[in-house]
C-alpha atoms as a PDB file:
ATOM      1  CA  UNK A   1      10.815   3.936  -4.351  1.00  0.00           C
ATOM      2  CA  UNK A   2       9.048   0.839  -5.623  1.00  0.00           C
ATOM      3  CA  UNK A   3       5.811   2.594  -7.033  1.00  0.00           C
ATOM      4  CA  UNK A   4       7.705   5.754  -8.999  1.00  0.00           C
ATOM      5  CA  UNK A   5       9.788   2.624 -10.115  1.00  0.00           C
ATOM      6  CA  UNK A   6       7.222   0.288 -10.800  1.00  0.00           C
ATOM      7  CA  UNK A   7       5.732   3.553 -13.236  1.00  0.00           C
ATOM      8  CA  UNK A   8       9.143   4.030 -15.041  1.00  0.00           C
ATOM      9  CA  UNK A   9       9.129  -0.672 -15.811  1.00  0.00           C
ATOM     10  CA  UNK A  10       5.332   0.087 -16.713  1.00  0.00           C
ATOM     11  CA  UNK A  11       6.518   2.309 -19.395  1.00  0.00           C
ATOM     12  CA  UNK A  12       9.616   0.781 -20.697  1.00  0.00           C
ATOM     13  CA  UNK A  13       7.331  -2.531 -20.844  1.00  0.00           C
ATOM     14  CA  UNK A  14       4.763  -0.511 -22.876  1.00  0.00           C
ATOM     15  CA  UNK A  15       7.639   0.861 -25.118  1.00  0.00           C
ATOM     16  CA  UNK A  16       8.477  -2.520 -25.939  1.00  0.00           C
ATOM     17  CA  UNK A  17       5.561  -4.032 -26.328  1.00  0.00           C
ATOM     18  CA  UNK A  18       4.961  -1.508 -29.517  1.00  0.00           C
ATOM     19  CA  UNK A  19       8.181  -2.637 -30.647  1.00  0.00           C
ATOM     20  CA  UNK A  20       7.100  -6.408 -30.158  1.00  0.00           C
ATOM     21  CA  UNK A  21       4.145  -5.422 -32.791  1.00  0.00           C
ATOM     22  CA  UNK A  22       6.482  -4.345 -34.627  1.00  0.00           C
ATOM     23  CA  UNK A  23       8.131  -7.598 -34.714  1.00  0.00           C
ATOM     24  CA  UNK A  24       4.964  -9.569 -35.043  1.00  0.00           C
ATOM     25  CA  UNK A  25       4.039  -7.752 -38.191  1.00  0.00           C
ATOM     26  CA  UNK A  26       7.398  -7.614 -40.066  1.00  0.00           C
ATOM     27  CA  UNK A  27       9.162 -10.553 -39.360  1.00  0.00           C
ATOM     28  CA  UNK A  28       6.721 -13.024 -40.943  1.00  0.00           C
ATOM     29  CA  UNK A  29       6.486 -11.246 -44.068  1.00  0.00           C
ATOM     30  CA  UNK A  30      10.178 -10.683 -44.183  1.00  0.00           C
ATOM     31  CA  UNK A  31      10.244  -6.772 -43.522  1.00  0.00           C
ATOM     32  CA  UNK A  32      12.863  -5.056 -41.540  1.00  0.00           C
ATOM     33  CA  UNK A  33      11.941  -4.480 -38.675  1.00  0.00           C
ATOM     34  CA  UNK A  34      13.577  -1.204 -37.956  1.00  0.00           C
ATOM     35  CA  UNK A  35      13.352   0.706 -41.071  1.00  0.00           C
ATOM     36  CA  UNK A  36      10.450   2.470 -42.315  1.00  0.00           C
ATOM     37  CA  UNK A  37       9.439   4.094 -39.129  1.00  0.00           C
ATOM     38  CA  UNK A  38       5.991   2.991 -38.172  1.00  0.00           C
ATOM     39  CA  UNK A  39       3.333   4.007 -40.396  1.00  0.00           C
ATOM     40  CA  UNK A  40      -0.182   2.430 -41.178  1.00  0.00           C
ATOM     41  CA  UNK A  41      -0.428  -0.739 -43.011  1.00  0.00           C
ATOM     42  CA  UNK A  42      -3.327   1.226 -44.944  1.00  0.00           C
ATOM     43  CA  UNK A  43      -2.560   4.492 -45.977  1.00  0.00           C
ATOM     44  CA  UNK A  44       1.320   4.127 -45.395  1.00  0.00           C
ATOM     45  CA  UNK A  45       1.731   8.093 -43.659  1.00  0.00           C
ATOM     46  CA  UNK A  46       3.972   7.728 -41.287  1.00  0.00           C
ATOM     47  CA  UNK A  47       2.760   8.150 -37.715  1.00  0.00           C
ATOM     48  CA  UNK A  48       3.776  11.215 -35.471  1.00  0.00           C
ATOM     49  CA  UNK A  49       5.886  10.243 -32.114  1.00  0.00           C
ATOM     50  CA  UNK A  50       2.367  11.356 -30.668  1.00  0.00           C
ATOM     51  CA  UNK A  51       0.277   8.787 -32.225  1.00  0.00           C
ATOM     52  CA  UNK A  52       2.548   6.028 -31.443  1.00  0.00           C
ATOM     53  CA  UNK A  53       2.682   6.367 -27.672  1.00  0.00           C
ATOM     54  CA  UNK A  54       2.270   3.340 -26.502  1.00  0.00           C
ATOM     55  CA  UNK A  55      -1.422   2.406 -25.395  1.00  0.00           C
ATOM     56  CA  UNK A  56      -2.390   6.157 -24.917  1.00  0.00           C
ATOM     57  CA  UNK A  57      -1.889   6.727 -28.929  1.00  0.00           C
ATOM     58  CA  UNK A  58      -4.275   4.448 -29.392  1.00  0.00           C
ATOM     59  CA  UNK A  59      -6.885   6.086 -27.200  1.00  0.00           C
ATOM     60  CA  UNK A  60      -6.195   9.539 -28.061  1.00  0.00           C
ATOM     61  CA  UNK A  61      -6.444   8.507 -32.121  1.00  0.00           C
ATOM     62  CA  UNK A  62     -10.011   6.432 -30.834  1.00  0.00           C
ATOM     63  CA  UNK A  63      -8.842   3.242 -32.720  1.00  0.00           C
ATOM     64  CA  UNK A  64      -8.212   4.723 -36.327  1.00  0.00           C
ATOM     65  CA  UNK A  65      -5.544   6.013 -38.377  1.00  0.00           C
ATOM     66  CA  UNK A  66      -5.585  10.300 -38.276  1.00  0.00           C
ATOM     67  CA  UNK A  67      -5.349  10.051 -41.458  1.00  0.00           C
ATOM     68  CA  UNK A  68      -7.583   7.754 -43.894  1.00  0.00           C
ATOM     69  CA  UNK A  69      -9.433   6.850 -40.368  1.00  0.00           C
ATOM     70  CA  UNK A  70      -8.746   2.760 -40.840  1.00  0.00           C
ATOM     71  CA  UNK A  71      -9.508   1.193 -37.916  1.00  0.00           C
ATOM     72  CA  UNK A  72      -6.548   0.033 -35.850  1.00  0.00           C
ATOM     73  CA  UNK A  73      -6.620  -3.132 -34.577  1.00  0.00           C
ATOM     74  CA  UNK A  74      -7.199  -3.237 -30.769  1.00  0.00           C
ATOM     75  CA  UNK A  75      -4.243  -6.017 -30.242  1.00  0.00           C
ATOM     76  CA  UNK A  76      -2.003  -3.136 -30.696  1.00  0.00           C
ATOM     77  CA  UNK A  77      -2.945  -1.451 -27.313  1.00  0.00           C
ATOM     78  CA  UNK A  78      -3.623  -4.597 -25.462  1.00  0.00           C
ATOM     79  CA  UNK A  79      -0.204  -6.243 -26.068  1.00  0.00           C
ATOM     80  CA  UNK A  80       1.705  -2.677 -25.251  1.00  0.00           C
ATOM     81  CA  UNK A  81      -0.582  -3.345 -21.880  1.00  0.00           C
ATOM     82  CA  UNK A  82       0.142  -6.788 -21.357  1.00  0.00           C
ATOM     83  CA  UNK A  83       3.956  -6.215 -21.838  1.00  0.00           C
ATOM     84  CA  UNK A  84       3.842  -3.710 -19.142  1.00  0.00           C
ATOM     85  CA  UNK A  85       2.171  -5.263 -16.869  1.00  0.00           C
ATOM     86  CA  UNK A  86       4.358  -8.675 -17.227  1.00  0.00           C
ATOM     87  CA  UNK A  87       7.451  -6.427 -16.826  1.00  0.00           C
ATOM     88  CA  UNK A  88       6.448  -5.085 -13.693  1.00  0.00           C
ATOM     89  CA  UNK A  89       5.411  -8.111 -12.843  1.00  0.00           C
ATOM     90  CA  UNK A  90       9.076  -9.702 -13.321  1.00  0.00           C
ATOM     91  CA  UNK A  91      10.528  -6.590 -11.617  1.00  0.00           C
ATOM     92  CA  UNK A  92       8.311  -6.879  -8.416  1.00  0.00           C
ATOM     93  CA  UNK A  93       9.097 -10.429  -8.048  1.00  0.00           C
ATOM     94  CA  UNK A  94      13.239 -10.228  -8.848  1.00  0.00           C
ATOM     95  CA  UNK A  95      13.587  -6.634  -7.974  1.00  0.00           C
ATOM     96  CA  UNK A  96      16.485  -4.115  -8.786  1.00  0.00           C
ATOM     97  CA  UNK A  97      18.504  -7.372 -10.366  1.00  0.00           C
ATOM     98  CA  UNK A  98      20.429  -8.929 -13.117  1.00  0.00           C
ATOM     99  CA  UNK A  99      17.690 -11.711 -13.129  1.00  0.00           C
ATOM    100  CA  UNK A 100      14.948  -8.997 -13.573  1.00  0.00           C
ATOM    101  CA  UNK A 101      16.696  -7.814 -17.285  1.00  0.00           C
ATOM    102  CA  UNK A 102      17.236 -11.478 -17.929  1.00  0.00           C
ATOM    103  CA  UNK A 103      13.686 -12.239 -17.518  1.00  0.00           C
ATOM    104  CA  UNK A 104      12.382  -8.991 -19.505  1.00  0.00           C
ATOM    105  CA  UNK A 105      14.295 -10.349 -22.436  1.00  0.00           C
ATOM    106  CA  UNK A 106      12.728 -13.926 -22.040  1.00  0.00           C
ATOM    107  CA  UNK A 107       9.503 -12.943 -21.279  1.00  0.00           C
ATOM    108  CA  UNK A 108       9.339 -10.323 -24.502  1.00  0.00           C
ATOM    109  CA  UNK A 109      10.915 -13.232 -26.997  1.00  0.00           C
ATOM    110  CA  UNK A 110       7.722 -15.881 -25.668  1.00  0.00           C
ATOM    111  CA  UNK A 111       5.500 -13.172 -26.320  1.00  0.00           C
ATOM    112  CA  UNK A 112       6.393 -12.423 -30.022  1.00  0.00           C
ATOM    113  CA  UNK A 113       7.057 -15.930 -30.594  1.00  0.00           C
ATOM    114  CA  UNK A 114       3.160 -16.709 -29.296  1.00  0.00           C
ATOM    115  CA  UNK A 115       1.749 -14.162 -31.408  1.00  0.00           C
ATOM    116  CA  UNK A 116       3.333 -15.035 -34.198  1.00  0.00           C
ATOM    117  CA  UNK A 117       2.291 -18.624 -34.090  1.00  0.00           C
ATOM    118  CA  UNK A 118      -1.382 -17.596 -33.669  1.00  0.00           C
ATOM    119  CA  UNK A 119      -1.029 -15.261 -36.834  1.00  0.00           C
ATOM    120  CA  UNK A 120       1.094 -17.375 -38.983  1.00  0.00           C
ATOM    121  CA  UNK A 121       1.395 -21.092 -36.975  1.00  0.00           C
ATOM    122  CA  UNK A 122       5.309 -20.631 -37.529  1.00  0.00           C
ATOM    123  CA  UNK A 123       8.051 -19.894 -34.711  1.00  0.00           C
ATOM    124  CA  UNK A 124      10.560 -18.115 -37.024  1.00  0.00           C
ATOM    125  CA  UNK A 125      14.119 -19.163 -36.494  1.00  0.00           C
ATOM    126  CA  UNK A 126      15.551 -15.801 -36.009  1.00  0.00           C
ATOM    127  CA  UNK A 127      13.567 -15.532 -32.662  1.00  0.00           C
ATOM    128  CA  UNK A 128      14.229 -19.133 -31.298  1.00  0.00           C
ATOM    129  CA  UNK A 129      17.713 -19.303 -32.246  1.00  0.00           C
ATOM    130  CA  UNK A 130      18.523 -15.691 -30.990  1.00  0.00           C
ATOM    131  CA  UNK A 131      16.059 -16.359 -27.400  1.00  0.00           C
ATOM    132  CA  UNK A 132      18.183 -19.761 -27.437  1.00  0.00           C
ATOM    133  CA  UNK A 133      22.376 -17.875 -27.348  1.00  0.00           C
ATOM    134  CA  UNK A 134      20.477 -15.384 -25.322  1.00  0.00           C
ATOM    135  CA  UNK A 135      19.523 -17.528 -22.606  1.00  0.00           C
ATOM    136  CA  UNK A 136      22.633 -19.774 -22.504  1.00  0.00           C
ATOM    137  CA  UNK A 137      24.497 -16.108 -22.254  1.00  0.00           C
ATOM    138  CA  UNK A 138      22.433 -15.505 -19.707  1.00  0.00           C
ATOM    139  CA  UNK A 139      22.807 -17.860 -17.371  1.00  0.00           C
ATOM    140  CA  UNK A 140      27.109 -17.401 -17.901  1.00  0.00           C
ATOM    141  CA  UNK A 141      27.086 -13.950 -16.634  1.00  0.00           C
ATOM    142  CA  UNK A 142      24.709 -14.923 -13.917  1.00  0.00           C
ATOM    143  CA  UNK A 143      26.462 -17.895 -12.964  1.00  0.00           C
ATOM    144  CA  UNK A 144      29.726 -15.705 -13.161  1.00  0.00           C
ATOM    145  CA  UNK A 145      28.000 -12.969 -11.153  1.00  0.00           C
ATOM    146  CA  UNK A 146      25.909 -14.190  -7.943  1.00  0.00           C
ATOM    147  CA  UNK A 147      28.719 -17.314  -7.756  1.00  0.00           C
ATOM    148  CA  UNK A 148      31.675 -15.168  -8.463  1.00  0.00           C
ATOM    149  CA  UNK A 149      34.188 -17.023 -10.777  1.00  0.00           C
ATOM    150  CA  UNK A 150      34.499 -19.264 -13.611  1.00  0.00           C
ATOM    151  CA  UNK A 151      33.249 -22.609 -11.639  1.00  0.00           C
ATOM    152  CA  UNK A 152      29.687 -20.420 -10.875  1.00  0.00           C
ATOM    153  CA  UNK A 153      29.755 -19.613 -15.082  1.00  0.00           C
ATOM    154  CA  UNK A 154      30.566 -23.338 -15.795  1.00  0.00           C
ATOM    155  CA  UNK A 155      27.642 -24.705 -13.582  1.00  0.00           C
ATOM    156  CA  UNK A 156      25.305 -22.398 -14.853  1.00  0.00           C
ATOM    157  CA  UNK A 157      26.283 -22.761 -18.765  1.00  0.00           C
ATOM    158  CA  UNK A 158      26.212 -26.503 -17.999  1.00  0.00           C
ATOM    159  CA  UNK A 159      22.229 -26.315 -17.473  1.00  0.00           C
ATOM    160  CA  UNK A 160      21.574 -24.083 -20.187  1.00  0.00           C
ATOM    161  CA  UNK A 161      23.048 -26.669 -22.565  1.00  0.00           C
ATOM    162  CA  UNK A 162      21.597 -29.612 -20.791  1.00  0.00           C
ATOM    163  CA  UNK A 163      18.294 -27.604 -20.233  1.00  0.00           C
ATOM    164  CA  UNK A 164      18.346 -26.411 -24.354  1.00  0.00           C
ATOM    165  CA  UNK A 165      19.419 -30.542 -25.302  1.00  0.00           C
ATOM    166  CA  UNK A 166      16.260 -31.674 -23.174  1.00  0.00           C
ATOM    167  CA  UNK A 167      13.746 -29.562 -24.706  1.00  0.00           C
ATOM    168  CA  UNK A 168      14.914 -30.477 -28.478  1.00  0.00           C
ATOM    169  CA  UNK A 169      14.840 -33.962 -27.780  1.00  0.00           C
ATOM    170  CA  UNK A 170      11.495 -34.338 -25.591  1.00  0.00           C
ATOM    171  CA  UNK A 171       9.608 -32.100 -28.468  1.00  0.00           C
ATOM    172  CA  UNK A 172      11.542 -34.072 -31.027  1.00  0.00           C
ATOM    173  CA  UNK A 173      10.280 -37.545 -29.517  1.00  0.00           C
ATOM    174  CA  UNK A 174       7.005 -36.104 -28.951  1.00  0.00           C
ATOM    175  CA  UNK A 175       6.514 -35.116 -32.540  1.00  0.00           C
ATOM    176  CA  UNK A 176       8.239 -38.697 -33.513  1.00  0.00           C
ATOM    177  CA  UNK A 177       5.554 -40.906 -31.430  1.00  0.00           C
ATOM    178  CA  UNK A 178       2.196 -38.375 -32.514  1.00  0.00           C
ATOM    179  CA  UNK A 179       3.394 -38.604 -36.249  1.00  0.00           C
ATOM    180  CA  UNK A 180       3.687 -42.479 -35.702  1.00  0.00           C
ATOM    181  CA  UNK A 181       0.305 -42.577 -33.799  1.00  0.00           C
ATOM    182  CA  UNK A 182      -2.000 -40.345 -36.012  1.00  0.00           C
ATOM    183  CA  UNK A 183       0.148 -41.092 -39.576  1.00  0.00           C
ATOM    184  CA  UNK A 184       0.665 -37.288 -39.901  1.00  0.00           C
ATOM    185  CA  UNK A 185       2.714 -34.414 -38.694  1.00  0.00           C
ATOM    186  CA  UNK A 186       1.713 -34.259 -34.932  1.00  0.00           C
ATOM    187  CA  UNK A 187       4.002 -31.160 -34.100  1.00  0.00           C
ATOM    188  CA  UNK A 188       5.917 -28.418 -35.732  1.00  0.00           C
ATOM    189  CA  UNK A 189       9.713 -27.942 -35.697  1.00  0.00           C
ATOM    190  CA  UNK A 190       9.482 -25.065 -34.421  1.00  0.00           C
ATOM    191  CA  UNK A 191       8.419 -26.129 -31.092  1.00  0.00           C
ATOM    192  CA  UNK A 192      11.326 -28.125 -30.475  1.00  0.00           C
ATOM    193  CA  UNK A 193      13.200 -24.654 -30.801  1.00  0.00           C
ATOM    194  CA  UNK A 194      10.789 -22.869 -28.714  1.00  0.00           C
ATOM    195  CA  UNK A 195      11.573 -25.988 -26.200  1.00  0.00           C
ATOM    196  CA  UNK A 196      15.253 -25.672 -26.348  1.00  0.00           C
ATOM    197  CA  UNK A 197      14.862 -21.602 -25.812  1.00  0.00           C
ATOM    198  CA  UNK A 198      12.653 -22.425 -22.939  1.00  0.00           C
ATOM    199  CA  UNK A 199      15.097 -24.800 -21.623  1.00  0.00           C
ATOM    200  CA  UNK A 200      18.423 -22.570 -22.134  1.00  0.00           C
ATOM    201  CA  UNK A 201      16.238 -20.044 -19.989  1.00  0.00           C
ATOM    202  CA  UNK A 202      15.041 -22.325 -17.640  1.00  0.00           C
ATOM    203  CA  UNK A 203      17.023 -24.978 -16.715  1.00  0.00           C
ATOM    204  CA  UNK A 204      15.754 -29.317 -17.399  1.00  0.00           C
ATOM    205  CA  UNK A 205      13.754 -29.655 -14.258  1.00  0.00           C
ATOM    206  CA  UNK A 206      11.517 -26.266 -14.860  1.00  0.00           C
ATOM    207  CA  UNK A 207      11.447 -27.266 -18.542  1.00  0.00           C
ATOM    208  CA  UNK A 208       9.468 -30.234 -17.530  1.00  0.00           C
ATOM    209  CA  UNK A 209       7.107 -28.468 -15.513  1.00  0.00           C
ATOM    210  CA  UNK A 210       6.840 -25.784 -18.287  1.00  0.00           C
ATOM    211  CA  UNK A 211       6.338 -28.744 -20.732  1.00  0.00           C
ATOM    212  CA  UNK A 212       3.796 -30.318 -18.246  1.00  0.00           C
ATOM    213  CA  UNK A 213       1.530 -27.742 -17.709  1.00  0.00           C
ATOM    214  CA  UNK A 214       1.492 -26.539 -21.714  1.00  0.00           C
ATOM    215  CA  UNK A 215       0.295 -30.383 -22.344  1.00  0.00           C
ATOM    216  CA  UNK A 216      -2.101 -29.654 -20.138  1.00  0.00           C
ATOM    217  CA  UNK A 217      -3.651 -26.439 -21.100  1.00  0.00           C
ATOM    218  CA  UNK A 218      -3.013 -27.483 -24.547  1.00  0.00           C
ATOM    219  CA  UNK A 219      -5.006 -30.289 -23.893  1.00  0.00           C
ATOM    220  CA  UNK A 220      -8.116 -28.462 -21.878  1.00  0.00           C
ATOM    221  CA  UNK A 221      -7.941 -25.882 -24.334  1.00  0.00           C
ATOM    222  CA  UNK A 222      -8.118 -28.272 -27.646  1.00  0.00           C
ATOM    223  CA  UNK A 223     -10.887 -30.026 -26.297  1.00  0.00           C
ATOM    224  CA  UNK A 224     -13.340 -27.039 -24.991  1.00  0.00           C
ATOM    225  CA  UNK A 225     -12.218 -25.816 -28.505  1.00  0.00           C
ATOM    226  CA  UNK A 226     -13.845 -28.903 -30.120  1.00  0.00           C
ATOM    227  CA  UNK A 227     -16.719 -29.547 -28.078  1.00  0.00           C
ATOM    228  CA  UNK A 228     -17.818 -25.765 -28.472  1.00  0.00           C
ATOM    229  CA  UNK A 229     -17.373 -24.897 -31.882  1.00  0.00           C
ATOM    230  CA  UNK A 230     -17.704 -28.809 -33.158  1.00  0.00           C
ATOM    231  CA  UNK A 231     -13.994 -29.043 -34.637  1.00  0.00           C
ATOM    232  CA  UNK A 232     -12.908 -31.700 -35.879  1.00  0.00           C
ATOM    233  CA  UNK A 233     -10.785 -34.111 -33.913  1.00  0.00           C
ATOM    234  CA  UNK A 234      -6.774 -33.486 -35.380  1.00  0.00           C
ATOM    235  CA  UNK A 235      -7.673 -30.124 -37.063  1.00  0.00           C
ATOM    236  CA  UNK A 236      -4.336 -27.951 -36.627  1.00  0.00           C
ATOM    237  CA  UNK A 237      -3.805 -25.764 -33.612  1.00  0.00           C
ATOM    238  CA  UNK A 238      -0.500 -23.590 -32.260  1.00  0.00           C
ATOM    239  CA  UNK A 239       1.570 -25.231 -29.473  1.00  0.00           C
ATOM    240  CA  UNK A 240       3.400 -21.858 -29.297  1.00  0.00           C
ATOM    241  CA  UNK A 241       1.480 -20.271 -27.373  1.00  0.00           C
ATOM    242  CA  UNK A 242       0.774 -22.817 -24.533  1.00  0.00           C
ATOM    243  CA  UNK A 243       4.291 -23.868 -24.111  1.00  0.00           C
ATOM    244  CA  UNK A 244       5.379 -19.742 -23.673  1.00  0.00           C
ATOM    245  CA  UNK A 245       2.276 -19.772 -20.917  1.00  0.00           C
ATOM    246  CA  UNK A 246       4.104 -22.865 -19.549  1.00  0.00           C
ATOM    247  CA  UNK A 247       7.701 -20.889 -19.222  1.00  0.00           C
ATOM    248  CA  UNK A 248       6.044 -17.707 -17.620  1.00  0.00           C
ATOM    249  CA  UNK A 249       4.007 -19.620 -15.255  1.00  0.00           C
ATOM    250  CA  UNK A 250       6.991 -21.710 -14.041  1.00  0.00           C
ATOM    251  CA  UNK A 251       8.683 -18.963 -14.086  1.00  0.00           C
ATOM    252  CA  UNK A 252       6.952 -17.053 -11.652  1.00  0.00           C
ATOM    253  CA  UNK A 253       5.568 -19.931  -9.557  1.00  0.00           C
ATOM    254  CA  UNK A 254       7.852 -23.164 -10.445  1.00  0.00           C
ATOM    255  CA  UNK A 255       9.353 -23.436  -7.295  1.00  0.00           C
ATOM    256  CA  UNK A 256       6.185 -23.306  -5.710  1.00  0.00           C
ATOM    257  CA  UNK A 257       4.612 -25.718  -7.340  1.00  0.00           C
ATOM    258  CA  UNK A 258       7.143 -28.067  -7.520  1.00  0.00           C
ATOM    259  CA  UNK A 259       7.616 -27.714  -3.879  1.00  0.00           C
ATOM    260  CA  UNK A 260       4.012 -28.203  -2.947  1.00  0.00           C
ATOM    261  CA  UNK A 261       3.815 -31.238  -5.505  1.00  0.00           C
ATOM    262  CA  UNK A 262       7.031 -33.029  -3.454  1.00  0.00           C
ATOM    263  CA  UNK A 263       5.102 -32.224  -0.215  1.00  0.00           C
ATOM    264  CA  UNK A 264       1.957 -33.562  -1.264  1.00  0.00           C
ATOM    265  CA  UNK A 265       3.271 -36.875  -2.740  1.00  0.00           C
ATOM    266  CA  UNK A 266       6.774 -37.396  -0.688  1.00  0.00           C
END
């Protein structure tokens, strides 16, 4: 069963990746985001159900709108494929589970979140706030469900609001002491809310980890960026993005690591 099942996740993660462009696009510039139906940003035809299968549209249509031939922008195709392959990813790892849904949700919301800092370095509200309820709902009914009864939903709301505190206070602290240190804005708002998301989700001891390890790429990544395209030191770059890598790595190999880190040291 797992590969015809694995096919049908690859294509539901595809289906919402497209819709995740979707988001990316419209939200920013204050659009709806489900009305028009898609159509190109160029021409503005609306596209058949054809052309906007996910990834294959793009191939069949060789990059450019059928009708005024604009190019389309490959990110379309590759995000459809990276959704896919992160929700089969989730579902191989969590298998035919309430966990697996959960994590399909919270993997999609760090997605549009990360592209939309790269576009517009802004995490809209909408999406943090509504990835933030979302996660503190989520860990109710799973607390309720694998624990059976209200002390299970309790416990597990009880991290989600301790995990969702912890990340809007580190972030918050963090921005406090880099404004203080460099005499300018050293972090976003937003990030705090992506932190508190991440932490609803995730629980206070796998938000640190997260937290670590997007310090740390954030950190590799700033200064490669520098040293290779001679930046200058302080110039503005999205923490979005490395703190969403953060979540899905912890949340595929936190225990792991943490394990192996309390082995190595303890």
């Amino acid at each position: 069963m797992i590969i015809p099942a694995s096919l049908i996740v690859f294509a539901l993660g595809a289906s919402i990746g497209s819709f995740i462009n979707v988001v990316v696009y419209r939200l920013p510039a204050g659009l709806s985001i489900l009305w028009p139906p898609s159509r190109c940003p160029h021409c503005l035809n609306q596209l058949k159900a054809y052309d906007n299968l996910p990834v294959l549209g793009w191939l069949l249509l060789k990059g450019r709108c059928r009708y005024c031939k604009s190019k389309i922008s490959v990110r379309y195709p590759v995000v459809e494929a990276v959704t896919a392959f992160m929700f089969v990813l989730v579902f191989w790892i969590f298998k035919f589970s309430l966990l697996t849904i959960g994590y399909w949700a919270f993997c999609s919301w760090l997605l549009a979140l990360s592209l939309i800092d790269l576009d517009t370095m802004t995490l809209p509200n909408p999406l943090t706030q509504s990835g933030l309820v979302l996660g503190v709902l989520f860990h109710m009914v799973v607390g309720y469900s694998l624990e059976a009864g209200l002390v299970g939903l309790v416990k597990h709301l009880m991290t989600a609001v301790v995990g969702a505190v912890l990340g809007l206070w580190l972030l918050d602290a963090i921005a406090i002491v880099g404004s203080i240190t460099f005499g300018k804005a050293a972090m976003g708002a937003g990030d705090a809310k992506l932190a508190a998301m991440m932490g609803a989700w995730l629980g206070w001891k796998s938000l640190l980890l997260a937290g670590f390890i997007a310090c740390g790429v954030g950190a590799l990544v700033g200064g490669v960026t520098i040293i290779l395209s001679q930046r200058q030191w302080g110039q503005k770059m999205p923490f979005g993005p490395f703190l969403a890598l953060g979540a899905v790595i912890t949340l595929f190999s936190g225990e792991a690591i943490l394990s192996t880190y309390l082995q190595f040291f303890f």
